[in-house]
PDB file of N, CA and C in Angstrom:
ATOM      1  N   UNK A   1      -4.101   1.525  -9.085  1.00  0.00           N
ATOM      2  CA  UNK A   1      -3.222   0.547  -9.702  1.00  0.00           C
ATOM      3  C   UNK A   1      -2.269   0.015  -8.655  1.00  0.00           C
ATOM      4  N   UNK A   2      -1.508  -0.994  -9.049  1.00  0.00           N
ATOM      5  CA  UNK A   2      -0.586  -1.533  -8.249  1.00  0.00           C
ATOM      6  C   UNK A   2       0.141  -2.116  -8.987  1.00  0.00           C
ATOM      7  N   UNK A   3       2.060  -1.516  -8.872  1.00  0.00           N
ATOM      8  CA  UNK A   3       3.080  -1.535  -9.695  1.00  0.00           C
ATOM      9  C   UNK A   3       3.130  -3.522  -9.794  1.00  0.00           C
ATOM     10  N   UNK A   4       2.738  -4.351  -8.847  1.00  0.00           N
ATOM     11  CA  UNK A   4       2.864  -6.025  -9.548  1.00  0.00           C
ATOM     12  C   UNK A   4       1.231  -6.303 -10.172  1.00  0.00           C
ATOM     13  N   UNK A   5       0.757  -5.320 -10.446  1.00  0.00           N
ATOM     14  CA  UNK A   5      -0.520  -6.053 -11.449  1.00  0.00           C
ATOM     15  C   UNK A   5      -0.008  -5.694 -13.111  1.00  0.00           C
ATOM     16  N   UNK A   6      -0.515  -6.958 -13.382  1.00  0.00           N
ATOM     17  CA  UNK A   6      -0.424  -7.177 -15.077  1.00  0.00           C
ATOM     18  C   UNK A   6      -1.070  -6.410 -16.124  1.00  0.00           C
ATOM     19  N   UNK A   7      -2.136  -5.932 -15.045  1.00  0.00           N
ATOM     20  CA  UNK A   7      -3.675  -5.744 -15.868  1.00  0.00           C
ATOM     21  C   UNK A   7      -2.951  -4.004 -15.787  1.00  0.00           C
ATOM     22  N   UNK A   8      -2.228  -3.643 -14.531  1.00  0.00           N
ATOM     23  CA  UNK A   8      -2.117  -2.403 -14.559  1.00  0.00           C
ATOM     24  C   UNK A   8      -0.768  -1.721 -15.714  1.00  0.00           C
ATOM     25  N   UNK A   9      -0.173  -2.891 -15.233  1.00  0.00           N
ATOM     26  CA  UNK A   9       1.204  -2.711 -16.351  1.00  0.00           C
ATOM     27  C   UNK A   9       1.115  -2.650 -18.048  1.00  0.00           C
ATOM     28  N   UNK A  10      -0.324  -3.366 -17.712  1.00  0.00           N
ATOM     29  CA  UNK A  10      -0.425  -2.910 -19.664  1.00  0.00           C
ATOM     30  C   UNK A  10      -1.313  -2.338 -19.788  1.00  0.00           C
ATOM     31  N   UNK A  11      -2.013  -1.557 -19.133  1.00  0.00           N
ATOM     32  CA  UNK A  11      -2.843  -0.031 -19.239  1.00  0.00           C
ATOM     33  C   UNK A  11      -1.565   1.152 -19.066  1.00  0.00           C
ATOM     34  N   UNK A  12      -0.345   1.202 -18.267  1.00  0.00           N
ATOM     35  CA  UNK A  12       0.419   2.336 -18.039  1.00  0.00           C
ATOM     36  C   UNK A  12       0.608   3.090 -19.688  1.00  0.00           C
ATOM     37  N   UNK A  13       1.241   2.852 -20.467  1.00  0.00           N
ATOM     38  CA  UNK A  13       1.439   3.592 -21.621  1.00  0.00           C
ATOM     39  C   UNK A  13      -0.030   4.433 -22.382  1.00  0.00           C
ATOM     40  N   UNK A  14      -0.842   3.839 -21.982  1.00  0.00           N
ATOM     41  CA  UNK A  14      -2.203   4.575 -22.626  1.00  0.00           C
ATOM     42  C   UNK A  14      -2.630   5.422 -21.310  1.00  0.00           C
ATOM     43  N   UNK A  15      -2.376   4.836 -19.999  1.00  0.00           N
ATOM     44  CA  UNK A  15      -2.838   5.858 -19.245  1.00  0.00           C
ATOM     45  C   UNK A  15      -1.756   6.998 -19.072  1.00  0.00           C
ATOM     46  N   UNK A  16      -0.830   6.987 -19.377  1.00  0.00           N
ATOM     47  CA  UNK A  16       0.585   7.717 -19.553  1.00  0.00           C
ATOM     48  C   UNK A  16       0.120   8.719 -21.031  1.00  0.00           C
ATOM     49  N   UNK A  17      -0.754   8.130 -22.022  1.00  0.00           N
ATOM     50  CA  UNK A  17      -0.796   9.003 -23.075  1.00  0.00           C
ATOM     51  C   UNK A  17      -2.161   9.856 -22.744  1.00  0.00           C
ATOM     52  N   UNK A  18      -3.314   9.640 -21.999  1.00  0.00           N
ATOM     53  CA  UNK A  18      -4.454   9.770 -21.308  1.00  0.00           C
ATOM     54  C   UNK A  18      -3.769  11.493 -20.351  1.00  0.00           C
ATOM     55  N   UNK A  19      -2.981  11.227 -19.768  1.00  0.00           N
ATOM     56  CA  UNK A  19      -2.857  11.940 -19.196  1.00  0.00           C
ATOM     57  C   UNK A  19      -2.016  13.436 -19.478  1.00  0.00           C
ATOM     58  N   UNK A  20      -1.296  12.953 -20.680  1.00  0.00           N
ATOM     59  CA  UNK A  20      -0.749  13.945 -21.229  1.00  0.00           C
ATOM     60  C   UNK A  20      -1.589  14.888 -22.335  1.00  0.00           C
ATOM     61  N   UNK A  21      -2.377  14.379 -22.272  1.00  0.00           N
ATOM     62  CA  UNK A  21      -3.718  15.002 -22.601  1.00  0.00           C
ATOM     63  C   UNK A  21      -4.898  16.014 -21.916  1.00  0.00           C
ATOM     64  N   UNK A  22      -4.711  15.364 -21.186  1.00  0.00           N
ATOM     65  CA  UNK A  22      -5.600  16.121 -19.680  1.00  0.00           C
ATOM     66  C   UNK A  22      -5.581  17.566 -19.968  1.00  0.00           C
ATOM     67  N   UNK A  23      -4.642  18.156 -20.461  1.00  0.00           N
ATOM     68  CA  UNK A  23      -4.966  19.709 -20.454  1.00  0.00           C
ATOM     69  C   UNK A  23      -6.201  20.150 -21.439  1.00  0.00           C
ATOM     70  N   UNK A  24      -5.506  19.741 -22.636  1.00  0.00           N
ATOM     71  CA  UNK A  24      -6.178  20.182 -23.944  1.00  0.00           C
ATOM     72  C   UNK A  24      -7.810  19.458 -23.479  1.00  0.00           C
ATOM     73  N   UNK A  25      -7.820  18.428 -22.609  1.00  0.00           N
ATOM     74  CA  UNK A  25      -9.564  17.500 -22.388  1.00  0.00           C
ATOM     75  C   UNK A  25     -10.203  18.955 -21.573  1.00  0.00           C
ATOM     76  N   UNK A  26      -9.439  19.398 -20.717  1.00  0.00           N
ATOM     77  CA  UNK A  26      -9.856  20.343 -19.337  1.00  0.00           C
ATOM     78  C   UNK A  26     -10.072  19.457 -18.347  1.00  0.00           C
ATOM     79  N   UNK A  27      -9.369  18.450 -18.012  1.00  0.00           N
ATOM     80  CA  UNK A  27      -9.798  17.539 -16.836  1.00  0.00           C
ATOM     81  C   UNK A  27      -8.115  17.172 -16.305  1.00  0.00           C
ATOM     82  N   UNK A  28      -7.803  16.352 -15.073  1.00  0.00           N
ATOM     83  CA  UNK A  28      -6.801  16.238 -14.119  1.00  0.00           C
ATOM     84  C   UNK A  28      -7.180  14.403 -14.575  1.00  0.00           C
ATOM     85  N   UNK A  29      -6.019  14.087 -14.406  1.00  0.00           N
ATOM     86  CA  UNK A  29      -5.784  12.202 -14.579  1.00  0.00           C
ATOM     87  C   UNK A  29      -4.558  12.638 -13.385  1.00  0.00           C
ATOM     88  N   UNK A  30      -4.861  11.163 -12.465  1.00  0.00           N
ATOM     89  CA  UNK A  30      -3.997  10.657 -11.730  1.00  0.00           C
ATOM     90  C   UNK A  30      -4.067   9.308 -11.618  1.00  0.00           C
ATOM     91  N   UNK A  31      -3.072   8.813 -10.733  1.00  0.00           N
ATOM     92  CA  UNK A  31      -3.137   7.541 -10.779  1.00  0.00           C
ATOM     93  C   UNK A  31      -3.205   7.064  -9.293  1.00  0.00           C
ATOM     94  N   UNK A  32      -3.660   6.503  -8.547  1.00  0.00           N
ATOM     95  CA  UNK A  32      -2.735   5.792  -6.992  1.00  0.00           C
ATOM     96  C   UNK A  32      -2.052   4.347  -6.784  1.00  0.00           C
ATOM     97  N   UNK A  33      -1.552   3.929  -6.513  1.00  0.00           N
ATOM     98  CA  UNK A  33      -0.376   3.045  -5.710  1.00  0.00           C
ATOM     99  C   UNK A  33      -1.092   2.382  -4.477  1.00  0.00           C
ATOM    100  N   UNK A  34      -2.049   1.983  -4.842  1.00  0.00           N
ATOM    101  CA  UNK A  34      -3.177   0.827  -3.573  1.00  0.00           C
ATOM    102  C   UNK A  34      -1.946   0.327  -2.609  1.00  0.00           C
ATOM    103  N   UNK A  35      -0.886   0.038  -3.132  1.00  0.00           N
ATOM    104  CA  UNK A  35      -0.279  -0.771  -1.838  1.00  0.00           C
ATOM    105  C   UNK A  35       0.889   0.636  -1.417  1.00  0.00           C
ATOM    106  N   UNK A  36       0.765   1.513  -1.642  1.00  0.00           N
ATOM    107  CA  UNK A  36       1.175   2.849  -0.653  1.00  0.00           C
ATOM    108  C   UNK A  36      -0.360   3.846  -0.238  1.00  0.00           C
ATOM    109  N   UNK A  37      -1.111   3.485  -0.539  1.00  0.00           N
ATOM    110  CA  UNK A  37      -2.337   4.173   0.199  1.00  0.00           C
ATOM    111  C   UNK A  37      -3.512   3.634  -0.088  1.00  0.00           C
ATOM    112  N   UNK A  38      -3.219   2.008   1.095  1.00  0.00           N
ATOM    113  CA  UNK A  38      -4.595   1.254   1.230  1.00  0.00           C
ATOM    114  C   UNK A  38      -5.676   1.789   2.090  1.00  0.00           C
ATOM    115  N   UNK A  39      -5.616   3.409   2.242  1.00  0.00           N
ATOM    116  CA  UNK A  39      -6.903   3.912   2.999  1.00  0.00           C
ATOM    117  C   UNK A  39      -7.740   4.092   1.551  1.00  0.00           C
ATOM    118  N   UNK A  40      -7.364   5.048   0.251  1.00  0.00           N
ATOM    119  CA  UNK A  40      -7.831   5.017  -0.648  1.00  0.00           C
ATOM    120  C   UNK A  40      -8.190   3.955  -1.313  1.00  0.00           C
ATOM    121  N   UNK A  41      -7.454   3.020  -0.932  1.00  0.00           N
ATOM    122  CA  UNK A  41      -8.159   1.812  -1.161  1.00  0.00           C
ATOM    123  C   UNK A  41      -9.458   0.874  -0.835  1.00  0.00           C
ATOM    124  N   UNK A  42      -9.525   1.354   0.491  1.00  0.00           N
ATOM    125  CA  UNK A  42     -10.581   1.169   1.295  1.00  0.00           C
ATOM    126  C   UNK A  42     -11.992   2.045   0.754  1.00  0.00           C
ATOM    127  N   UNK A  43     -11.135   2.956   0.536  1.00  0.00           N
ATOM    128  CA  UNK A  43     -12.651   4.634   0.658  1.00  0.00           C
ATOM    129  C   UNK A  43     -12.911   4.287  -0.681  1.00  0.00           C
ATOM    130  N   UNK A  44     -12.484   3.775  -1.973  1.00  0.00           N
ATOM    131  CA  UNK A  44     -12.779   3.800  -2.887  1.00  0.00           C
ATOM    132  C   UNK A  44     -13.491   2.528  -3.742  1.00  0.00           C
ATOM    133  N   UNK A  45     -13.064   1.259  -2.426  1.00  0.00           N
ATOM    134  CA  UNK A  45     -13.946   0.026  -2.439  1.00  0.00           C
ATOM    135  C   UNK A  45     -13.200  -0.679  -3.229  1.00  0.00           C
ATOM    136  N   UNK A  46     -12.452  -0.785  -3.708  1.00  0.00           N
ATOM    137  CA  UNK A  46     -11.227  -1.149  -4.977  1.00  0.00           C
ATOM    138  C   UNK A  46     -10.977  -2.939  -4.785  1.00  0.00           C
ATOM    139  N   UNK A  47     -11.915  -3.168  -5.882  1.00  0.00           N
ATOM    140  CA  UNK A  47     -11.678  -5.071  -5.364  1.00  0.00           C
ATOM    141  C   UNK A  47     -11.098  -5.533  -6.553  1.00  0.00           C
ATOM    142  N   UNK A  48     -10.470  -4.834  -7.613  1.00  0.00           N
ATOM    143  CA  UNK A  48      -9.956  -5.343  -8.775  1.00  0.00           C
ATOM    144  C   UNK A  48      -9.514  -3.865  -9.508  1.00  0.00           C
ATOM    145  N   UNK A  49      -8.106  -4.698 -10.332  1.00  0.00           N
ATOM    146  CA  UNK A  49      -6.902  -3.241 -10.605  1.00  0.00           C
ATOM    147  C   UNK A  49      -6.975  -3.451 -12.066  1.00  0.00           C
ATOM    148  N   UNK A  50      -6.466  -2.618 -13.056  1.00  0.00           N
ATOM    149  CA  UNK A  50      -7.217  -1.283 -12.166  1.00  0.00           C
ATOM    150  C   UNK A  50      -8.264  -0.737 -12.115  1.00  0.00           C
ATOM    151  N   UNK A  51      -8.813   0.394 -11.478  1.00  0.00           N
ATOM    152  CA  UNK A  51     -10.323   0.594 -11.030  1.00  0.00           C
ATOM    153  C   UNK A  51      -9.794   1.979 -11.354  1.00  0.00           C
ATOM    154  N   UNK A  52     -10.847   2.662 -12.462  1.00  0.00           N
ATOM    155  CA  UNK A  52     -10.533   3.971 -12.817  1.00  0.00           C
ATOM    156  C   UNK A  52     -11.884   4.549 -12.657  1.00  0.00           C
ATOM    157  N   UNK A  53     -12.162   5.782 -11.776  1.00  0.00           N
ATOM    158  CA  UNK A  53     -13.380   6.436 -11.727  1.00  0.00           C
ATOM    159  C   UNK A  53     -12.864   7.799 -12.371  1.00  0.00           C
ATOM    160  N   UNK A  54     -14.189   8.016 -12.403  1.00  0.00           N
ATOM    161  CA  UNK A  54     -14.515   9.685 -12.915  1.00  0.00           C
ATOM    162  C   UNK A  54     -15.059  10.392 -11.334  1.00  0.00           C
ATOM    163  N   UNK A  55     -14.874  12.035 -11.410  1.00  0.00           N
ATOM    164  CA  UNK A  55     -15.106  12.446 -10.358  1.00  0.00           C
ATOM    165  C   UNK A  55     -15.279  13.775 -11.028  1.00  0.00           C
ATOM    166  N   UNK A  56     -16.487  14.282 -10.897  1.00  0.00           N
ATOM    167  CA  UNK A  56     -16.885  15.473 -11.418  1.00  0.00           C
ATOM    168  C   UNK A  56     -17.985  16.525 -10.208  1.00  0.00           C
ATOM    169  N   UNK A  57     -17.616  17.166  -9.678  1.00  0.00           N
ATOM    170  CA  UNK A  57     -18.183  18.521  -8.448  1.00  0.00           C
ATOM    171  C   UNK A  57     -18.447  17.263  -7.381  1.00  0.00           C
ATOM    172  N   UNK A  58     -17.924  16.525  -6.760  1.00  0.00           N
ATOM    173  CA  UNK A  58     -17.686  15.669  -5.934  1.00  0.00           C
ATOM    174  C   UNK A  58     -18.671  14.547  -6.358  1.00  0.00           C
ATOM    175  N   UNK A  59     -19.357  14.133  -7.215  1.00  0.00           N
ATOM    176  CA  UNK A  59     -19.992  13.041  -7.998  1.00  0.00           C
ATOM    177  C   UNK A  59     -19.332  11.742  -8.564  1.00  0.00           C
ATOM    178  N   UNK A  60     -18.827  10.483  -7.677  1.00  0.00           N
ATOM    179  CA  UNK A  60     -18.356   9.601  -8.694  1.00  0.00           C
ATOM    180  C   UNK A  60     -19.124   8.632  -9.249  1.00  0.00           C
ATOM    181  N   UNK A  61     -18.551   8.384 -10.630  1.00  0.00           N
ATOM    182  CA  UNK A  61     -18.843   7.607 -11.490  1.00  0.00           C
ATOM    183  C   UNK A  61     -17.499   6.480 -11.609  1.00  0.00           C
ATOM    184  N   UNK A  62     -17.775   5.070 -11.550  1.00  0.00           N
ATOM    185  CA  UNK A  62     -16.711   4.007 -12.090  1.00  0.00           C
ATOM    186  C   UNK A  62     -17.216   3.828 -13.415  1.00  0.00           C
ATOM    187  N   UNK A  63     -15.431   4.162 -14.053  1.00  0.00           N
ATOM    188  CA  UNK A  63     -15.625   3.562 -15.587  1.00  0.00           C
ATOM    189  C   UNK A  63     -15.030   2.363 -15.668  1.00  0.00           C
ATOM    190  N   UNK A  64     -16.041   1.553 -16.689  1.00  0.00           N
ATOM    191  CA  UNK A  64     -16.222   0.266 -16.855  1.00  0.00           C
ATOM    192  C   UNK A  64     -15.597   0.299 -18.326  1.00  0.00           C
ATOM    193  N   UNK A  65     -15.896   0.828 -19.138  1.00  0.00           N
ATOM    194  CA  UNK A  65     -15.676   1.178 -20.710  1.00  0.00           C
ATOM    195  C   UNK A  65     -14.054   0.566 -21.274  1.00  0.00           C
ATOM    196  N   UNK A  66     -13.933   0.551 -22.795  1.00  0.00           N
ATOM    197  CA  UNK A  66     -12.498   0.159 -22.923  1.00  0.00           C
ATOM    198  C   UNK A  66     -11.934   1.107 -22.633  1.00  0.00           C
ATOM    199  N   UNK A  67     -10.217   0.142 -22.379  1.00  0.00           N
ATOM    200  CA  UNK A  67      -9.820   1.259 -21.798  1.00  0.00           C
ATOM    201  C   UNK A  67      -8.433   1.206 -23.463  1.00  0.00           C
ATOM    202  N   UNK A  68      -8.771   1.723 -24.235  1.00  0.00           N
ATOM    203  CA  UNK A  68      -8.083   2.604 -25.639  1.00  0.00           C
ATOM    204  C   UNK A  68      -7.876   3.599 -25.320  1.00  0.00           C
ATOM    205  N   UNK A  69      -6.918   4.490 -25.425  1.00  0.00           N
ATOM    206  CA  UNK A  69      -6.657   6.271 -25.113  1.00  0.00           C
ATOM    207  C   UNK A  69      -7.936   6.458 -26.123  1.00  0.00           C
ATOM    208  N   UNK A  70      -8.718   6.145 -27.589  1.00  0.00           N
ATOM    209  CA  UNK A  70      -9.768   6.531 -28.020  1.00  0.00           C
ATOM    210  C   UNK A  70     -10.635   6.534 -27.308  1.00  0.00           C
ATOM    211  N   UNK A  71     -10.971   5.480 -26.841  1.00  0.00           N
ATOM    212  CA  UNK A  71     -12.262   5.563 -25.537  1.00  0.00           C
ATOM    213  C   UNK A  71     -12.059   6.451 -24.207  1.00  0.00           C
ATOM    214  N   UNK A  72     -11.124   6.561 -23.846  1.00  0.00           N
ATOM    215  CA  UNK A  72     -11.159   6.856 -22.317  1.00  0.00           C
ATOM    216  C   UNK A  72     -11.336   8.911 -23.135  1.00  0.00           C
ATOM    217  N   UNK A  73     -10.607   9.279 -24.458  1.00  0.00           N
ATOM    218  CA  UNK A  73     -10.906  10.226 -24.553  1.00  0.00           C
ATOM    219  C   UNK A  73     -12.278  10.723 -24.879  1.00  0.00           C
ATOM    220  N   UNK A  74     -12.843   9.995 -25.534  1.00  0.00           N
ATOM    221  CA  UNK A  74     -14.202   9.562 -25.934  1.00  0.00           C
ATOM    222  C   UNK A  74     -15.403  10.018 -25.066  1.00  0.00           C
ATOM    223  N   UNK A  75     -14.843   9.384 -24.158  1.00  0.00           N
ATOM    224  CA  UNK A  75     -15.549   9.568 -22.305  1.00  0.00           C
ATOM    225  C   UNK A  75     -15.805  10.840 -22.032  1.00  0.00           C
ATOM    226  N   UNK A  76     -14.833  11.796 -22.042  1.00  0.00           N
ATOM    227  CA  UNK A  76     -14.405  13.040 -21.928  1.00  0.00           C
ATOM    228  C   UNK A  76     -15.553  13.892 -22.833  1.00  0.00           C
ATOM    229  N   UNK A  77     -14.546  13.949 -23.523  1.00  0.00           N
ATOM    230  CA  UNK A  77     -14.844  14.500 -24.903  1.00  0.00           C
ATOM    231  C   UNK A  77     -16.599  14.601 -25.147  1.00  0.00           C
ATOM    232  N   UNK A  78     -17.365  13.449 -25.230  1.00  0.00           N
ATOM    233  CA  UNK A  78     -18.672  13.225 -25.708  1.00  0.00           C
ATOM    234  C   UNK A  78     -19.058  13.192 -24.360  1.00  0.00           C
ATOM    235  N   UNK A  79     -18.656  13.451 -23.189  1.00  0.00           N
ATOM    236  CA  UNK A  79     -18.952  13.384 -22.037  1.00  0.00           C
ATOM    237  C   UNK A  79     -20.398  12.247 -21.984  1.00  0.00           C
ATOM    238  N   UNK A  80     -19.860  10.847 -22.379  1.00  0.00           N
ATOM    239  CA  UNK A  80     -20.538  10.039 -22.131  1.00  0.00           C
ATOM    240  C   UNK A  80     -20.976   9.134 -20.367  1.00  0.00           C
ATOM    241  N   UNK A  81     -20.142  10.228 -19.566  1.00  0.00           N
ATOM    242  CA  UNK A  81     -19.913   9.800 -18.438  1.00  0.00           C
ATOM    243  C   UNK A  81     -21.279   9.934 -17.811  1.00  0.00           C
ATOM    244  N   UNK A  82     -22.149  10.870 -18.809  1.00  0.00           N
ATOM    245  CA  UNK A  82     -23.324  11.846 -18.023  1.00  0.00           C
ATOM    246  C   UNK A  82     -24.828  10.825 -17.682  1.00  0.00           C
ATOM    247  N   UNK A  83     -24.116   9.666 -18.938  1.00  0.00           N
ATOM    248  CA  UNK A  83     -25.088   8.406 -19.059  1.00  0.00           C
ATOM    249  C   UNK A  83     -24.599   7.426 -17.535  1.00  0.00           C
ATOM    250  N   UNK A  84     -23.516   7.726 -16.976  1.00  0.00           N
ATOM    251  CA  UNK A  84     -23.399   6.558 -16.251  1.00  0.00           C
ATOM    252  C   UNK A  84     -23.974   6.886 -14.880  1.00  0.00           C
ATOM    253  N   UNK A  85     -25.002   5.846 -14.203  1.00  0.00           N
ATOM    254  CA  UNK A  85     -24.858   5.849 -12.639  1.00  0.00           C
ATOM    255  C   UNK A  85     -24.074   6.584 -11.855  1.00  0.00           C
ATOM    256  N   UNK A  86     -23.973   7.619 -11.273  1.00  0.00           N
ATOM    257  CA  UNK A  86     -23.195   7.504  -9.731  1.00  0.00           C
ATOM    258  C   UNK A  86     -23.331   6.698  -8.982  1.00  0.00           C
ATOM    259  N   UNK A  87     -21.955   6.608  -8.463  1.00  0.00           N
ATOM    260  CA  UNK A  87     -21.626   5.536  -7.347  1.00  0.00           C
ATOM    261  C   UNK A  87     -23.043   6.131  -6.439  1.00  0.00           C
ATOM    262  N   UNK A  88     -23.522   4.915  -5.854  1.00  0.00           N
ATOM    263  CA  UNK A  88     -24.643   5.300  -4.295  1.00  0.00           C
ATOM    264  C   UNK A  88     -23.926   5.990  -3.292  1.00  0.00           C
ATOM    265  N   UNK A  89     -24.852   6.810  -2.989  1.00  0.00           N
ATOM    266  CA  UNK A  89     -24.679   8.071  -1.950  1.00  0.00           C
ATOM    267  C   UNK A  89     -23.866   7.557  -0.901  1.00  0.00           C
ATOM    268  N   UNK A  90     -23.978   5.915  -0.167  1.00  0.00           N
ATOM    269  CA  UNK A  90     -23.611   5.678   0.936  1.00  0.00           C
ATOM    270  C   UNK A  90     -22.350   4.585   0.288  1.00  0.00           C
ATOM    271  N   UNK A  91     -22.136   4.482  -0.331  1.00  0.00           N
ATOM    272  CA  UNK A  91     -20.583   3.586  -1.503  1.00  0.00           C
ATOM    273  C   UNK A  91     -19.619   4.858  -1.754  1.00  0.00           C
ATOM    274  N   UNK A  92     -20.460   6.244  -1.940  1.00  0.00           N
ATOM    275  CA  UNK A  92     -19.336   7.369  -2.332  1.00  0.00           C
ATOM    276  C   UNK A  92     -18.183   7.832  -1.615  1.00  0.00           C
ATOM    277  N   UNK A  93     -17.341   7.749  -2.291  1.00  0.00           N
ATOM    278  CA  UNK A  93     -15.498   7.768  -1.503  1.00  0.00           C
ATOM    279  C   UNK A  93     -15.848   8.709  -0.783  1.00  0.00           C
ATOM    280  N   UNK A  94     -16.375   9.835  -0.451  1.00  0.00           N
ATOM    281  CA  UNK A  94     -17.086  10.872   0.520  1.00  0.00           C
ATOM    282  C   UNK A  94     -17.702  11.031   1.288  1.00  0.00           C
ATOM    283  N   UNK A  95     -17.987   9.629   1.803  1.00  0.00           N
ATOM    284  CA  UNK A  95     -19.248   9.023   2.891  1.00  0.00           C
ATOM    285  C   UNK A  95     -18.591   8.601   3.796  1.00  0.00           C
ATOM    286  N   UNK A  96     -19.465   8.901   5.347  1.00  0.00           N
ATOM    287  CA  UNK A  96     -18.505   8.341   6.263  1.00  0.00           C
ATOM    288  C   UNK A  96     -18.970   7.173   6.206  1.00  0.00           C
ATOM    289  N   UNK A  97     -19.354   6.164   5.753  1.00  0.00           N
ATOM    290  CA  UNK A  97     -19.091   4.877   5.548  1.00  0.00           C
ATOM    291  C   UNK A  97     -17.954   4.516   4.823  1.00  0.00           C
ATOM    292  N   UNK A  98     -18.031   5.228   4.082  1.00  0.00           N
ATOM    293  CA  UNK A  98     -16.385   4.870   3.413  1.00  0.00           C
ATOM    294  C   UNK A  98     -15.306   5.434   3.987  1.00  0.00           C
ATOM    295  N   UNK A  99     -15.360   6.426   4.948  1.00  0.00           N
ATOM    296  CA  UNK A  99     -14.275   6.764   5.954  1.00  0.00           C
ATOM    297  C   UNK A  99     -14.077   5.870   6.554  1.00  0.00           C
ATOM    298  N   UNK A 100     -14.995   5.050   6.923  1.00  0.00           N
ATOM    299  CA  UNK A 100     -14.652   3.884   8.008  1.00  0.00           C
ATOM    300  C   UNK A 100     -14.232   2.671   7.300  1.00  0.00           C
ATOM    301  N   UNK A 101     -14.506   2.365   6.104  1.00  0.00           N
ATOM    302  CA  UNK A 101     -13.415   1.745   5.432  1.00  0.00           C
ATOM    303  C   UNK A 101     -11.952   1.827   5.169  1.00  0.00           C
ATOM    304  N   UNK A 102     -12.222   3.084   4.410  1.00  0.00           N
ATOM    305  CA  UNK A 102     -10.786   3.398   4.315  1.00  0.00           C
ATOM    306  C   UNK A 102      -9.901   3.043   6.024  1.00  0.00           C
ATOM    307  N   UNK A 103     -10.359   3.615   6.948  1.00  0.00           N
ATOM    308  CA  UNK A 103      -9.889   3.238   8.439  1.00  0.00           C
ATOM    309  C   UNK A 103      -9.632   1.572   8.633  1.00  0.00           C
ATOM    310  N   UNK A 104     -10.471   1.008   8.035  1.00  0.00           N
ATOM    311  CA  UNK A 104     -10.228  -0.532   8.369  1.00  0.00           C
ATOM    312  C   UNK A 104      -8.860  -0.529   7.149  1.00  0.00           C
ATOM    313  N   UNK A 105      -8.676  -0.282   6.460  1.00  0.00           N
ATOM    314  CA  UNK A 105      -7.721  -0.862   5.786  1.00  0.00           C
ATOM    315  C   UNK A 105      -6.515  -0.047   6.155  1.00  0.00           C
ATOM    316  N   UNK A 106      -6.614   1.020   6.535  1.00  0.00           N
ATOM    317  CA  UNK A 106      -5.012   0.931   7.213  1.00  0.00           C
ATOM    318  C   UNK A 106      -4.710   0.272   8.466  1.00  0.00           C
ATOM    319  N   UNK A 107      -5.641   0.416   9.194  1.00  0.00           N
ATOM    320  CA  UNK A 107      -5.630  -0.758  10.325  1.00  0.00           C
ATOM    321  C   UNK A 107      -4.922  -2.509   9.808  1.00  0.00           C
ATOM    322  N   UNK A 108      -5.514  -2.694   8.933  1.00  0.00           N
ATOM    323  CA  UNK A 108      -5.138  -4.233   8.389  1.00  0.00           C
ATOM    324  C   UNK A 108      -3.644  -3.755   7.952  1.00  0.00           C
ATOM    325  N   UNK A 109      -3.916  -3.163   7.261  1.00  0.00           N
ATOM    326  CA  UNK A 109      -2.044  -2.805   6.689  1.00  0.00           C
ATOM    327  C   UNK A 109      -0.724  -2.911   8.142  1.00  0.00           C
ATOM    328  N   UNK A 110      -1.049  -1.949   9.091  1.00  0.00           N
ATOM    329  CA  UNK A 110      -0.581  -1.815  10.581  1.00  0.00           C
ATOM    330  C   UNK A 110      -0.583  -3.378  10.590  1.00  0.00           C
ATOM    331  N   UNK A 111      -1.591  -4.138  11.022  1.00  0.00           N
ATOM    332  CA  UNK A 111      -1.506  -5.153  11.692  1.00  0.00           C
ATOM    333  C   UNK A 111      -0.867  -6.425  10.566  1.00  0.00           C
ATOM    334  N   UNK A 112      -0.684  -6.277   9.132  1.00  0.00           N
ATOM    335  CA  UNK A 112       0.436  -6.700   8.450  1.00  0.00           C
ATOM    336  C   UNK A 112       1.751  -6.469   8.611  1.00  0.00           C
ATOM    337  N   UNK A 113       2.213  -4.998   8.758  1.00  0.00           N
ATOM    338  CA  UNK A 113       3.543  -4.269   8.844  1.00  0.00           C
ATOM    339  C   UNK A 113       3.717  -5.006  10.603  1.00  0.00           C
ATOM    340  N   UNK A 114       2.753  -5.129  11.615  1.00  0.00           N
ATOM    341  CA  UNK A 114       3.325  -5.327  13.060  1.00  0.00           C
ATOM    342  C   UNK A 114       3.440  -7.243  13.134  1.00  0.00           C
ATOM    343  N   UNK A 115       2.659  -7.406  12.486  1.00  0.00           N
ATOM    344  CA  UNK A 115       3.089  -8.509  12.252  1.00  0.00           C
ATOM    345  C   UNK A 115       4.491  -9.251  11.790  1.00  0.00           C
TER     346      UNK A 115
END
């Protein structure tokens, strides 16, 4: 997410209720701040906010689905995640291809901030 997106500002209260949940689901919700850690931004390929994946024994999945605290629990819960694609082996935030993304984008950030 990123605190001036619109799209992110009116997902916060459901992802705020999403997460206070997380125990009773057995799963961890976080959030990141793309414009305080545009390497994760990079490694995670992030071309539109917000971009919420699943990550299960180092396996990601991007969810596309509504985003209702019903659905996103839904997800969980009916572990409908099991239907979705993994991200490709060489796209996965765990690939050194995506290390070297993530690397280009703090580089660009540097050469914004030296600018």
């Amino acid at each position: 997410y990123a605190p001036w997106c619109p799209a992110c500002q009116q997902l916060e209260a459901t992802w705020e209720s999403f997460a206070k949940e997380s125990e009773r689901l057995g799963i961890t919700v976080g959030k990141v701040d793309v414009t305080q850690e545009p390497g994760l931004s990079g490694r995670f390929f992030v071309t539109t906010l917000p971009t919420i994946y699943h990550a299960n024994d180092g396996v990601f999945r991007r969810y596309r689905g509504s985003r209702t605290l019903e659905d996103l629990q839904g997800y969980i819960l009916e572990r409908k995640w099991e239907a979705v694609e993994p991200v490709a082996g060489w796209k996965s935030p765990s690939s050194i291809m995506m290390h070297g993304m993530a690397g280009l984008f703090h580089f660009s950030g540097w050469i914004r901030v030296s600018h």
